[in-house]
N, C-alpha and C. Protein backbone atom coordinates (compact mmCIF):
# COMPACT_ATOMS: atom_id res chain seq x y z
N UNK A 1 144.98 100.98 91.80
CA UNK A 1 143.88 100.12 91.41
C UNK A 1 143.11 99.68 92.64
N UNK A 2 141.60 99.48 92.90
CA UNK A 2 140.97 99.02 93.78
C UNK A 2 140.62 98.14 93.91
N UNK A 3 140.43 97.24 94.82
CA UNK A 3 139.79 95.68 94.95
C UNK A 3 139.13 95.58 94.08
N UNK A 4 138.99 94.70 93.76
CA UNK A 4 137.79 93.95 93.06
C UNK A 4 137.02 92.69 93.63
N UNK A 5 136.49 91.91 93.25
CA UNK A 5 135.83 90.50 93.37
C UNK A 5 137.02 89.59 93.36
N UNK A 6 137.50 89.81 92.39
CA UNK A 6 138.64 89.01 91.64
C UNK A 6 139.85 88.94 92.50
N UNK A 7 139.99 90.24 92.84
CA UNK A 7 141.51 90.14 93.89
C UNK A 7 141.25 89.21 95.18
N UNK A 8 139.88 89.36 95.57
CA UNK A 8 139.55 88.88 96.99
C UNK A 8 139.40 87.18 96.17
N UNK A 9 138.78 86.35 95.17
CA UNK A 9 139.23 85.47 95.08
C UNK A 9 140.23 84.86 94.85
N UNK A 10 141.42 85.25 93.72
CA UNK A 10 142.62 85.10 93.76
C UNK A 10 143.25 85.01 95.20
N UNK A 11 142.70 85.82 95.95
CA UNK A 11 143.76 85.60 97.42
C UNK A 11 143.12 84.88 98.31
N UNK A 12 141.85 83.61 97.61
CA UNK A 12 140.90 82.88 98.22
C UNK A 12 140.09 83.56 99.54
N UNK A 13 139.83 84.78 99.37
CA UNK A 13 138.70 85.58 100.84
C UNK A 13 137.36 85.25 100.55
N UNK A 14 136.98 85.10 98.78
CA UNK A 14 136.23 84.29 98.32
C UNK A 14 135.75 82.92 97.58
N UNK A 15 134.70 81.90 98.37
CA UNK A 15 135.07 81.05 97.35
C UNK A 15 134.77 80.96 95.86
N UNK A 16 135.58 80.04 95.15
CA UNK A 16 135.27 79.82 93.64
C UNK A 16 135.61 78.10 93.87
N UNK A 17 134.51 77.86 92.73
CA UNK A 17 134.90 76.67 91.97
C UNK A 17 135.93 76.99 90.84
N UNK A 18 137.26 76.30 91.13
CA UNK A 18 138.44 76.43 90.76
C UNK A 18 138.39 75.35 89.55
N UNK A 19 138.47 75.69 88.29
CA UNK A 19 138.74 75.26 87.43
C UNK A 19 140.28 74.75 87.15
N UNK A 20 141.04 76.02 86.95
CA UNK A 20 142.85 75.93 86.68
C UNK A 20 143.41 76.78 87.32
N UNK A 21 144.69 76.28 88.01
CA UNK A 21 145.58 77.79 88.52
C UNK A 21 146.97 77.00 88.16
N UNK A 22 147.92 78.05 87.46
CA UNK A 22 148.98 77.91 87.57
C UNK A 22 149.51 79.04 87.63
N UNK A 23 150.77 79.31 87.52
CA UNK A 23 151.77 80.69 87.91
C UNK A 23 151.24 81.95 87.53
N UNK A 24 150.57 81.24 85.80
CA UNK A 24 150.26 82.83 85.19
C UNK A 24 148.70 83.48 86.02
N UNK A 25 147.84 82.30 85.53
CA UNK A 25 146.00 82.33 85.83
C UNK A 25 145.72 81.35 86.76
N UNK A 26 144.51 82.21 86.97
CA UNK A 26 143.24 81.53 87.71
C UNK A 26 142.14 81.19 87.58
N UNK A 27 141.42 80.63 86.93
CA UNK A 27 140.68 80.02 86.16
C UNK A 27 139.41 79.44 87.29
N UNK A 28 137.79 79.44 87.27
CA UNK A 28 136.90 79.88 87.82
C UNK A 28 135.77 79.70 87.08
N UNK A 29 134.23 78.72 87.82
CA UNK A 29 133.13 79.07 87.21
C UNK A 29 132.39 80.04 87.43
N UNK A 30 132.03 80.65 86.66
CA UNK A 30 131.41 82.16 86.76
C UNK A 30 129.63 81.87 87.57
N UNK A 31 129.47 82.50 88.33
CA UNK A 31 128.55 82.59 89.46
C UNK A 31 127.03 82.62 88.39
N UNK A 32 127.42 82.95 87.25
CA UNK A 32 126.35 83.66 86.56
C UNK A 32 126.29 83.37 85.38
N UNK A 33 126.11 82.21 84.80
CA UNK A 33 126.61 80.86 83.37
C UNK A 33 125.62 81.51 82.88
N UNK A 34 126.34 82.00 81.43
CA UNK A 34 125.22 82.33 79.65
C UNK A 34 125.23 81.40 79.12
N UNK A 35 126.41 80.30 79.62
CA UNK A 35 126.09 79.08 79.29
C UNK A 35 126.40 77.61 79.71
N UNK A 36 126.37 76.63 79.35
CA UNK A 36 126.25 75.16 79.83
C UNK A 36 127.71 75.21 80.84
N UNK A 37 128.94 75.65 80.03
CA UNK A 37 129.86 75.78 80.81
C UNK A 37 130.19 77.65 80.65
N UNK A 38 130.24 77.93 81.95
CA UNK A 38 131.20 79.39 81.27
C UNK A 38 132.02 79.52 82.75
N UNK A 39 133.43 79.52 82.26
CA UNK A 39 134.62 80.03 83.09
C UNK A 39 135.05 81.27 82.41
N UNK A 40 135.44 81.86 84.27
CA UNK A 40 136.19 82.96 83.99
C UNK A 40 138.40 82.55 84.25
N UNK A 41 139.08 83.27 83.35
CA UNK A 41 140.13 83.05 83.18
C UNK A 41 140.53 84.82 83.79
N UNK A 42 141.50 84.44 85.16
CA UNK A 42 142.22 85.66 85.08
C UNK A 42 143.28 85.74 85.50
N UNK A 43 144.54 87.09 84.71
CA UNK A 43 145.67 86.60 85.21
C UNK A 43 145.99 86.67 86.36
N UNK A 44 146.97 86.61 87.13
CA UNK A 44 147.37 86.29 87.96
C UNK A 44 148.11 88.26 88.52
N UNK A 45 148.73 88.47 87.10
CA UNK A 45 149.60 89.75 86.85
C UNK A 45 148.19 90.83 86.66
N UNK A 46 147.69 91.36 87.88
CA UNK A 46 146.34 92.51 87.38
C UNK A 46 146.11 93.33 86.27
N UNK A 47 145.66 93.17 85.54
CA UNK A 47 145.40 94.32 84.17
C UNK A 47 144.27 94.55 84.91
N UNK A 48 143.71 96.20 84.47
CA UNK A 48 141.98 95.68 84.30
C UNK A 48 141.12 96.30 83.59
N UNK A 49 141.68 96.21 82.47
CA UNK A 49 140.73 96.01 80.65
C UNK A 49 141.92 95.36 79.66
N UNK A 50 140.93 94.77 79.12
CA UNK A 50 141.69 94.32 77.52
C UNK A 50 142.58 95.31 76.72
N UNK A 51 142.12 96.60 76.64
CA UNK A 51 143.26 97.57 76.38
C UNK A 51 144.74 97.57 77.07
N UNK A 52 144.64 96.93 78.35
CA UNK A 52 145.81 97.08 79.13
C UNK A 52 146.97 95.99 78.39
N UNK A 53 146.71 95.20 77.98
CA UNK A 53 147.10 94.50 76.89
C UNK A 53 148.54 94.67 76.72
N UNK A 54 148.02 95.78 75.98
CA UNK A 54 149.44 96.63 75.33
C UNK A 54 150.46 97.32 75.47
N UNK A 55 150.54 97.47 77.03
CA UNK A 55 151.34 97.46 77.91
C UNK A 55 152.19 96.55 78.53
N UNK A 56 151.57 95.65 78.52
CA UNK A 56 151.78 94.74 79.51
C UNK A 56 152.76 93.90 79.16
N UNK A 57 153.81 92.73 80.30
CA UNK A 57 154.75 91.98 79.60
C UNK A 57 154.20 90.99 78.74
N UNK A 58 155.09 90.80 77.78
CA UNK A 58 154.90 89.73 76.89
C UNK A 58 154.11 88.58 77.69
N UNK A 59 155.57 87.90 78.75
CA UNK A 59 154.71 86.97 79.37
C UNK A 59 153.20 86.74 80.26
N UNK A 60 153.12 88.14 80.64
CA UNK A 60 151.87 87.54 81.13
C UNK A 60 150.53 87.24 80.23
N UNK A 61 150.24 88.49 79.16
CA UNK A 61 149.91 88.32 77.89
C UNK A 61 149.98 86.15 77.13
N UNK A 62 151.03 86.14 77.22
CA UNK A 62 151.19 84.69 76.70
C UNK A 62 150.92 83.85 77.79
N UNK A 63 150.81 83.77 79.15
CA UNK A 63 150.25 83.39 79.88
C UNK A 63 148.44 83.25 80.07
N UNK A 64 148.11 84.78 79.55
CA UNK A 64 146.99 84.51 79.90
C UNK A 64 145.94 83.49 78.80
N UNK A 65 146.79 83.82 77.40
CA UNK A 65 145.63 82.59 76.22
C UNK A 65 146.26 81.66 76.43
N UNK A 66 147.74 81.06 76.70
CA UNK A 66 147.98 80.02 76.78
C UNK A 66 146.97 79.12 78.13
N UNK A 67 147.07 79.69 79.04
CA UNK A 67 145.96 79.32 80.53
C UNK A 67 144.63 79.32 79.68
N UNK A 68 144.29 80.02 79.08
CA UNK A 68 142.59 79.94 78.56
C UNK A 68 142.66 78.94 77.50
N UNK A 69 143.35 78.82 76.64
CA UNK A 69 143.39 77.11 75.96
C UNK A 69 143.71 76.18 76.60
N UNK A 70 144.28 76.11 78.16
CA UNK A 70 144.68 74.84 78.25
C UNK A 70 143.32 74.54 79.12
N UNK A 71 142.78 75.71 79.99
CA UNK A 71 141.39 75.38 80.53
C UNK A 71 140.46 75.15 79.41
N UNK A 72 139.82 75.40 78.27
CA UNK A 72 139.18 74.99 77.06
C UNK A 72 139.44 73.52 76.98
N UNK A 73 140.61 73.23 77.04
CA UNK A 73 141.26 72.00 76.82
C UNK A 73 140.99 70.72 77.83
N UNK A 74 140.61 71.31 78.99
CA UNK A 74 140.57 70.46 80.24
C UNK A 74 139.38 70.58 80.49
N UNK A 75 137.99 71.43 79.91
CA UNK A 75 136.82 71.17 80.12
C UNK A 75 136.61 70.11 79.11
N UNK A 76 137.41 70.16 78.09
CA UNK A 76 136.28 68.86 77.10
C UNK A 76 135.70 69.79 75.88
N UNK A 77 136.33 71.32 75.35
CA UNK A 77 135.00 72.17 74.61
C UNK A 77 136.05 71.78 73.08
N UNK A 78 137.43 71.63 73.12
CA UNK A 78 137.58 71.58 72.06
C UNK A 78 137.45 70.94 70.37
N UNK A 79 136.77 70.05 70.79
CA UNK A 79 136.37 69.00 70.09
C UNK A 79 135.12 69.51 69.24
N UNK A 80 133.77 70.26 69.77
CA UNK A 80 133.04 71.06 69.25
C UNK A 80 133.27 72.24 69.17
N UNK A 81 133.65 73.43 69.62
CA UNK A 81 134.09 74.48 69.96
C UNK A 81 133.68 75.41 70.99
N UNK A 82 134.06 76.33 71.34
CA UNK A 82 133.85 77.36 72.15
C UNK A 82 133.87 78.99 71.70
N UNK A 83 133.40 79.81 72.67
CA UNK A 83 133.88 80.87 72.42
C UNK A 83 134.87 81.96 73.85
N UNK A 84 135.92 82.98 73.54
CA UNK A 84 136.46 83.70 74.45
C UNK A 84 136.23 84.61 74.45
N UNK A 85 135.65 85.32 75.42
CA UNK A 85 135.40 86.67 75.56
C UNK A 85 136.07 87.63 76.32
N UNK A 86 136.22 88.84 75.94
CA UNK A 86 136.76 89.85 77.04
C UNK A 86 135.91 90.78 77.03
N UNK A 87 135.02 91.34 78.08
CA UNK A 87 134.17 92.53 77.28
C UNK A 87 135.47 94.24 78.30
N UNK A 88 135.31 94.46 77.23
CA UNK A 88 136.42 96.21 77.48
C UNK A 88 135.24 97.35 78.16
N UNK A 89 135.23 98.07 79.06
CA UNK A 89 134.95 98.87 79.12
C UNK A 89 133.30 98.56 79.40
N UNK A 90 132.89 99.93 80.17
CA UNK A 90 131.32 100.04 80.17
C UNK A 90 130.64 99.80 79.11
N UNK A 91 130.49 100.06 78.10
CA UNK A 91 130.15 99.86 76.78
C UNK A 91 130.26 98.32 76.04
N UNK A 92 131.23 98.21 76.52
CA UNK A 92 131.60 96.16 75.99
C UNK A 92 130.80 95.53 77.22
N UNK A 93 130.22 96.35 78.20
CA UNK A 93 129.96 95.23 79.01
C UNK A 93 130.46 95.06 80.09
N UNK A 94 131.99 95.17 80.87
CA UNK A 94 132.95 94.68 81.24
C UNK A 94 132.19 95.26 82.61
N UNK A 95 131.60 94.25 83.74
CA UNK A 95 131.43 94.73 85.42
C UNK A 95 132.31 94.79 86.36
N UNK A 96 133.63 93.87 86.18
CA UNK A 96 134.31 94.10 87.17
C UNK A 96 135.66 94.57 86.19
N UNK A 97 136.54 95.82 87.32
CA UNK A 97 137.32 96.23 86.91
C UNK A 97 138.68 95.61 86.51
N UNK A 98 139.26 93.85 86.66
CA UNK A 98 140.09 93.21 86.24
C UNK A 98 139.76 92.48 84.81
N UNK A 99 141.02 92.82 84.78
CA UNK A 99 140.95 91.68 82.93
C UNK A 99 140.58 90.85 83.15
N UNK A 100 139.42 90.03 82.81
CA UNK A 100 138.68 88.63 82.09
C UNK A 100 139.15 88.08 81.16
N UNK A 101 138.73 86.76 80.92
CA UNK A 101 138.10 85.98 79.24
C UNK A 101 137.24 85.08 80.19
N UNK A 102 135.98 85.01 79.37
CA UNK A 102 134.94 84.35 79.52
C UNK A 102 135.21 83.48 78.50
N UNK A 103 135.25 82.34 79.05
CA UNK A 103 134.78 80.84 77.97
C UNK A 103 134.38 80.05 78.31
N UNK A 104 132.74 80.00 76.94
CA UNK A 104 131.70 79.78 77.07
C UNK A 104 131.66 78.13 75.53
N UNK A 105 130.76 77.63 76.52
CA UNK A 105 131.20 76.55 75.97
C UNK A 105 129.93 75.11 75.51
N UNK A 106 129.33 74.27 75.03
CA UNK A 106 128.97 73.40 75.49
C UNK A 106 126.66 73.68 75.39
N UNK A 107 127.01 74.59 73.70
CA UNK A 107 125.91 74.48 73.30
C UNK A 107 126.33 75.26 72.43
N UNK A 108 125.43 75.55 70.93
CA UNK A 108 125.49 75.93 69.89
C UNK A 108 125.42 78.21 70.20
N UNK A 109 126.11 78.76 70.06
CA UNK A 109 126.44 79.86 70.24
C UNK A 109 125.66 80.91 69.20
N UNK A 110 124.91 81.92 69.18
CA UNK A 110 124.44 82.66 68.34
C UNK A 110 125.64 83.62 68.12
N UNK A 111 125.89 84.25 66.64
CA UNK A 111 125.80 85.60 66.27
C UNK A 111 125.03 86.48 65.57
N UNK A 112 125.35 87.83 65.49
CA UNK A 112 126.24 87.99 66.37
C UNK A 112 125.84 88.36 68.11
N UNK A 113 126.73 88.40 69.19
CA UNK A 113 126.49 88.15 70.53
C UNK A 113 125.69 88.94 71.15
N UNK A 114 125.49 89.83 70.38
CA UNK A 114 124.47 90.95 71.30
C UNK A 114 124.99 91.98 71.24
């Protein structure tokens, strides 16, 4: 697997506004907000697509939504709601080659997303 953005922040070479980090994730405001709030959530354990998923250990998997609800949780979105995103692949979208969730937060959300 090759660097990414992501590896060089995880190993702080770049900065981020640090939302959450614990064992599993790293949690991050995205340079480039679709909306009022949007963090990026990533694990800690490299995947890099949402397909990788299914491979992968249980725990980091349960690490990574448990970390993305508890950051949801610690911005303040749950009360109105939010949304999580992963986009897969060239086609979904997906620019950098590590697993994401985008959650976007903190204005009324269209579907469907585009």
């Amino acid at each position: 697997m090759s660097d990414t953005i992501f590896d060089k922040i995880l190993r702080k070479e770049i900065p981020a506004r640090v939302v959450y980090e614990d064992a599993d994730v790293f949690a991050f405001h995205d340079i480039s907000p679709q909306a009022p709030v949007h963090v990026l959530v990533i694990p800690k354990h490299k995947l890099v697509k949402f397909a990788d998923i299914a491979q992968a250990p249980d725990h980091v998997v349960a690490g990574l939504f448990k970390g993305a609800a508890k950051v949801a949780e610690l911005l303040g979105l749950s009360e109105h709601g939010y949304r999580v995103v992963s986009n897969c692949g060239k086609d979904g979208g997906q620019t950098v080659d590590y697993l994401h969730l985008h959650i976007l937060g903190k204005r009324r959300l269209s579907w469907p997303p585009g």
